[in-house]
Protein backbone atom coordinates (compact mmCIF):
# COMPACT_ATOMS: atom_id res chain seq x y z
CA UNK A 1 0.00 0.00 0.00
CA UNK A 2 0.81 3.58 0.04
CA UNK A 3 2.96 4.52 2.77
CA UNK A 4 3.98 8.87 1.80
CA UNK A 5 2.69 10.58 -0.58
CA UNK A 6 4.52 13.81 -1.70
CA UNK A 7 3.07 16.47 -4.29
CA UNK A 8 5.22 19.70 -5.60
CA UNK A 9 2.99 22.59 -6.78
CA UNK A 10 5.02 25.43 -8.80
CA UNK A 11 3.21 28.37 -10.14
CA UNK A 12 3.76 31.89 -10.38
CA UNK A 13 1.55 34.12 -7.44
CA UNK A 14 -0.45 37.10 -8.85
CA UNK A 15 2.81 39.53 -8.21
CA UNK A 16 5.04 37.45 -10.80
CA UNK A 17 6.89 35.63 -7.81
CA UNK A 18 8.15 32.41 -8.70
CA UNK A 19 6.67 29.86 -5.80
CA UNK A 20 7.28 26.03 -4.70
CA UNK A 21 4.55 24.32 -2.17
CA UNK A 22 4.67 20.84 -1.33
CA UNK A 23 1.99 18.48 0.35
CA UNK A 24 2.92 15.65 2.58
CA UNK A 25 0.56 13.00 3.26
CA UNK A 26 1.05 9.46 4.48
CA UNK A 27 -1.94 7.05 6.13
CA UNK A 28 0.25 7.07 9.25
CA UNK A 29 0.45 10.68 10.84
CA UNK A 30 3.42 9.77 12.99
CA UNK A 31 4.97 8.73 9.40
CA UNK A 32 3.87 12.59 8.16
CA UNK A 33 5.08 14.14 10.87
CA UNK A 34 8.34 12.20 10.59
CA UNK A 35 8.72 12.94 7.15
CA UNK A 36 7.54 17.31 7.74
CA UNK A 37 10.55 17.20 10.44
CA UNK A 38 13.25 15.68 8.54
CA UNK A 39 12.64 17.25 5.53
CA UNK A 40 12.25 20.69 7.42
CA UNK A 41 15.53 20.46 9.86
CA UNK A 42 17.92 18.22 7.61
CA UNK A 43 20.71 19.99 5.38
CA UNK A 44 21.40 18.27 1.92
CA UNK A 45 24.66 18.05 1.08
CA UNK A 46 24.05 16.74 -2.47
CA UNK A 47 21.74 20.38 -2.95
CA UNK A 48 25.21 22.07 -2.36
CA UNK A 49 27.11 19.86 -5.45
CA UNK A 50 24.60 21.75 -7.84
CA UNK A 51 25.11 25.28 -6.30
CA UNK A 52 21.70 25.57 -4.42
CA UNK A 53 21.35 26.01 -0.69
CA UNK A 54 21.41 22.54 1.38
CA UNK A 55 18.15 22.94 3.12
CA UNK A 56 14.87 23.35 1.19
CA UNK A 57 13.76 25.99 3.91
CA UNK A 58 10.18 24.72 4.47
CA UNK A 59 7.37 26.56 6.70
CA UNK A 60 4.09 25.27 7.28
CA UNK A 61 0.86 26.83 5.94
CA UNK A 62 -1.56 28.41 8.84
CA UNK A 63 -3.69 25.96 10.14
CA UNK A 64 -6.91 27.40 8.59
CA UNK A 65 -5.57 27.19 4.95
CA UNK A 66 -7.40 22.99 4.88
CA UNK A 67 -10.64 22.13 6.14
CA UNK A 68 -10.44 20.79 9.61
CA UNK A 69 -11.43 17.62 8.34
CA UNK A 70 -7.60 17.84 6.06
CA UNK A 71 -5.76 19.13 8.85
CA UNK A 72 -4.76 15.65 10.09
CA UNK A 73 -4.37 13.77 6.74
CA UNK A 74 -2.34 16.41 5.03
CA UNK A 75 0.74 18.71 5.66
CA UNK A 76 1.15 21.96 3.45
CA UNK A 77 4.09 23.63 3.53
CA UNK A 78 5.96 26.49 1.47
CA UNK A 79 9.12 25.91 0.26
CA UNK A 80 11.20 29.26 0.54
CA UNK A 81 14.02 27.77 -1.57
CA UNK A 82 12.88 27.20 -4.85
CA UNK A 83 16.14 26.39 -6.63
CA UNK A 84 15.37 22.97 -5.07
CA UNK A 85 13.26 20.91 -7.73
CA UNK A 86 11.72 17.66 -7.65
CA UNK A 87 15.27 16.57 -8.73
CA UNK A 88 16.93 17.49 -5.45
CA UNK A 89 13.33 16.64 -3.48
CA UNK A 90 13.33 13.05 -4.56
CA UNK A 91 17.00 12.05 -2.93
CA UNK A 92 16.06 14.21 0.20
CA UNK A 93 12.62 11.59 0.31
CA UNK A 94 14.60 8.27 -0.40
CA UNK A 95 17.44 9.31 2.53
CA UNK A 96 14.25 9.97 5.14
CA UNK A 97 12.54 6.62 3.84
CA UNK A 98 15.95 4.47 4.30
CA UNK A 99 16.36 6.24 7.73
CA UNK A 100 12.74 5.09 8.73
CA UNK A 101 11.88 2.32 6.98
C-alpha cells in the first residue's frame, strides 16, 4: 500500500513571484510528521554539489488554509528555496525513507 505521498505545486503568485509548495501525506500521521521534520531540519549536502542552498527551507501553511477535516491527513508547507526541484526533493525523500523504513 501507500505509505507517503509527496506532491510539488510550482506556479507563479499574482505579483510574478516564482513559488514552490509541497503536500505531505502518508496514512500514518506519525509517518507525516516524521517525514515534515526531517525534511524541514535536515541539510542536503548533495543540494550544495549543484550550487543551491542545502536545506529546502520549508514553513508550514496556517492551520486554517485545509478544512479541519484535512488538517490531520495532510501537511502543506511552502518551500522558501525554490532552486530545489523535484530533482533534489526526490534524494532528500529516499534518505528519510531508508532512515525510517
Amino acid at each position: 500500500g501507500l505509505l507517503l505521498l509527496l506532491a510539488m505545486m510550482t506556479y507563479t503568485d499574482g505579483e510574478g513571484v516564482f513559488c514552490r509548495d509541497l503536500l505531505v501525506y502518508a496514512p500514518d500521521r506519525g509517518l507525516q510528521e516524521q517525514c515534515v521534520a526531517f525534511l524541514s531540519q535536515e541539510s542536503f549536502p548533495s543540494f550544495q554539489q549543484v550550487g543551491i542552498e542545502p536545506s529546502l527551507q520549508l514553513q508550514p501553511f496556517p492551520p486554517s488554509a485545509l478544512p479541519p477535516s484535512w488538517s490531520h491527513r495532510l501537511s502543506p508547507l511552502r518551500q522558501l528555496n525554490t532552486r530545489a526541484s523535484r530533482k533534489q526533493l526526490q534524494p532528500a525523500v529516499e534518505a528519510f525513507m531508508s532512515s525510517t523504513c
